[in-house]
C-alpha atoms as a PDB file:
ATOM      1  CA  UNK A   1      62.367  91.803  46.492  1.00  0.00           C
ATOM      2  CA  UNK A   2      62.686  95.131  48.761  1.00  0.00           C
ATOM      3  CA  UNK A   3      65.150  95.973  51.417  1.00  0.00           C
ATOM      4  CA  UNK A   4      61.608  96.895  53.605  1.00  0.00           C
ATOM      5  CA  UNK A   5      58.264  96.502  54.287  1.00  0.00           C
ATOM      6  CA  UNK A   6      58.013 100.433  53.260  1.00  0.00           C
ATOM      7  CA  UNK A   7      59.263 100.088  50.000  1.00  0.00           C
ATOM      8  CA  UNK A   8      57.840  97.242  48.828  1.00  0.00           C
ATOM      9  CA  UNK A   9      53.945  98.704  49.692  1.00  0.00           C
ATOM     10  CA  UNK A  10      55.312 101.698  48.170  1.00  0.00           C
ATOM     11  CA  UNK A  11      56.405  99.922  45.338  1.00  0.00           C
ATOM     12  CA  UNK A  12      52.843  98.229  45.290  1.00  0.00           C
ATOM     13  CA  UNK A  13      51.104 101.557  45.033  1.00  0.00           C
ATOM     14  CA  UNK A  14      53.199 103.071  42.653  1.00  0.00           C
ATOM     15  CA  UNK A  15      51.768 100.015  40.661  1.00  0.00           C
ATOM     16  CA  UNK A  16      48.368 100.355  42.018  1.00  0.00           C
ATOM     17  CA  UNK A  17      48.248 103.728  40.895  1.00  0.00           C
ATOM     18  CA  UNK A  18      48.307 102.534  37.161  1.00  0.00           C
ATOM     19  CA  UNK A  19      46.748  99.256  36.831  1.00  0.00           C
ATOM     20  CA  UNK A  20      43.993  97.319  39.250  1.00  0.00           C
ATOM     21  CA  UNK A  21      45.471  95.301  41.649  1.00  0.00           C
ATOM     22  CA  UNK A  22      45.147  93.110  44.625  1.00  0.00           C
ATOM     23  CA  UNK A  23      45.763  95.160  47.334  1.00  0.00           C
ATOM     24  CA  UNK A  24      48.633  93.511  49.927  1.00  0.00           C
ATOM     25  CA  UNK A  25      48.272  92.317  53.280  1.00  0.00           C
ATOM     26  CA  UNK A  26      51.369  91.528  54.249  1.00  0.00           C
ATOM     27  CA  UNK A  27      55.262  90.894  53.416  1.00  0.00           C
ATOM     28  CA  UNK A  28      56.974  87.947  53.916  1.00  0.00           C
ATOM     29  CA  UNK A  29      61.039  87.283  54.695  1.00  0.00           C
ATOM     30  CA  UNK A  30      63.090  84.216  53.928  1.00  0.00           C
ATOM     31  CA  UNK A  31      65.074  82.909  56.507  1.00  0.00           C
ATOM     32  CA  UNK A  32      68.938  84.034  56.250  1.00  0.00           C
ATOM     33  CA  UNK A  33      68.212  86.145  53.017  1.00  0.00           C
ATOM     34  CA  UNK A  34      67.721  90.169  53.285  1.00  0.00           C
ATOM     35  CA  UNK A  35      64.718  92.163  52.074  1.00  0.00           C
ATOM     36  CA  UNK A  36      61.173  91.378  52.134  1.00  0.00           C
ATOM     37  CA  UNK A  37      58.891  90.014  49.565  1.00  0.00           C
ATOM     38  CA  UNK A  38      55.368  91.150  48.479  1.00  0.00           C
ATOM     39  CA  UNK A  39      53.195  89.107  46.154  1.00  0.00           C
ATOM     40  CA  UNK A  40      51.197  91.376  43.683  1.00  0.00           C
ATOM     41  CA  UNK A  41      48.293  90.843  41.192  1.00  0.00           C
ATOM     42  CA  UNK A  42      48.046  92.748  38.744  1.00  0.00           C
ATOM     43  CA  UNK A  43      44.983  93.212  35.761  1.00  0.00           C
ATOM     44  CA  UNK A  44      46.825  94.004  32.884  1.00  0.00           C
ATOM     45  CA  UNK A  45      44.132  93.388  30.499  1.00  0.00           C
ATOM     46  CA  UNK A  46      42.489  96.511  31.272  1.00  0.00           C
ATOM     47  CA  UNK A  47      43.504  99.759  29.216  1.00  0.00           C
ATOM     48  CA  UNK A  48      46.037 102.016  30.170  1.00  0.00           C
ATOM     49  CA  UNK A  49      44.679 105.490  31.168  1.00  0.00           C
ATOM     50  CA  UNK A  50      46.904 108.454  32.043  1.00  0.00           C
ATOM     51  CA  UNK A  51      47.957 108.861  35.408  1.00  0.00           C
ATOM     52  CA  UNK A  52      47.851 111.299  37.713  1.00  0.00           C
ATOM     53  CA  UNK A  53      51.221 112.292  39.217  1.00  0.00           C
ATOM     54  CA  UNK A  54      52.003 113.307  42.876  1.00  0.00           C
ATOM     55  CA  UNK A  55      52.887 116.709  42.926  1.00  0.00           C
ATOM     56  CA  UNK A  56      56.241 115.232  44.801  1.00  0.00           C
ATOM     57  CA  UNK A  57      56.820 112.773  42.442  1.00  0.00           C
ATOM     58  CA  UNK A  58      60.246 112.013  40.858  1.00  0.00           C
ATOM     59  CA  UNK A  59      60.314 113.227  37.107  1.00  0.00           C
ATOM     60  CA  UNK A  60      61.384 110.281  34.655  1.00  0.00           C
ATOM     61  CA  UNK A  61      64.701 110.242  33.469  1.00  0.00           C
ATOM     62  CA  UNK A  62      66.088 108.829  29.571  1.00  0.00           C
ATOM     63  CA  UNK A  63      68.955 106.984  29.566  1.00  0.00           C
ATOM     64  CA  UNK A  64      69.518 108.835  26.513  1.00  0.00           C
ATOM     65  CA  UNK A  65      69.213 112.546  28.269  1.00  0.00           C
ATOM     66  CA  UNK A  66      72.520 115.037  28.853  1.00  0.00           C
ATOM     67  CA  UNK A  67      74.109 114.891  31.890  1.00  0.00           C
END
């Protein structure tokens, strides 16, 4: 579940960007319940190849690193 539409197809591409997926049409609400939903296919029988980072993109962070 995402607070918005934006972050959910964001979320979407972030997967879409690694694996092939189903690409969304829409997001749904529930009634009385915040956020937005987005259903999402994705092929995870196919191999992983490397991916090719925004230049923007947020670096990944351990657990395990110094703060």
């Amino acid at each position: 579940m995402a607070a918005a539409d934006a972050t959910a197809l964001a979320c979407q591409q972030l997967l879409a960007d690694r694996w092939a997926t189903a690409t969304p049409e829409r997001t749904t609400r529930d009634v009385d319940q915040p956020g937005v939903r987005l259903r999402c296919y994705l092929d995870l029988r196919q191999p992983i190849g490397p991916v090719s980072a925004p230049v923007d993109a947020v670096p990944e962070v351990s657990a395990a690193a110094p703060r």
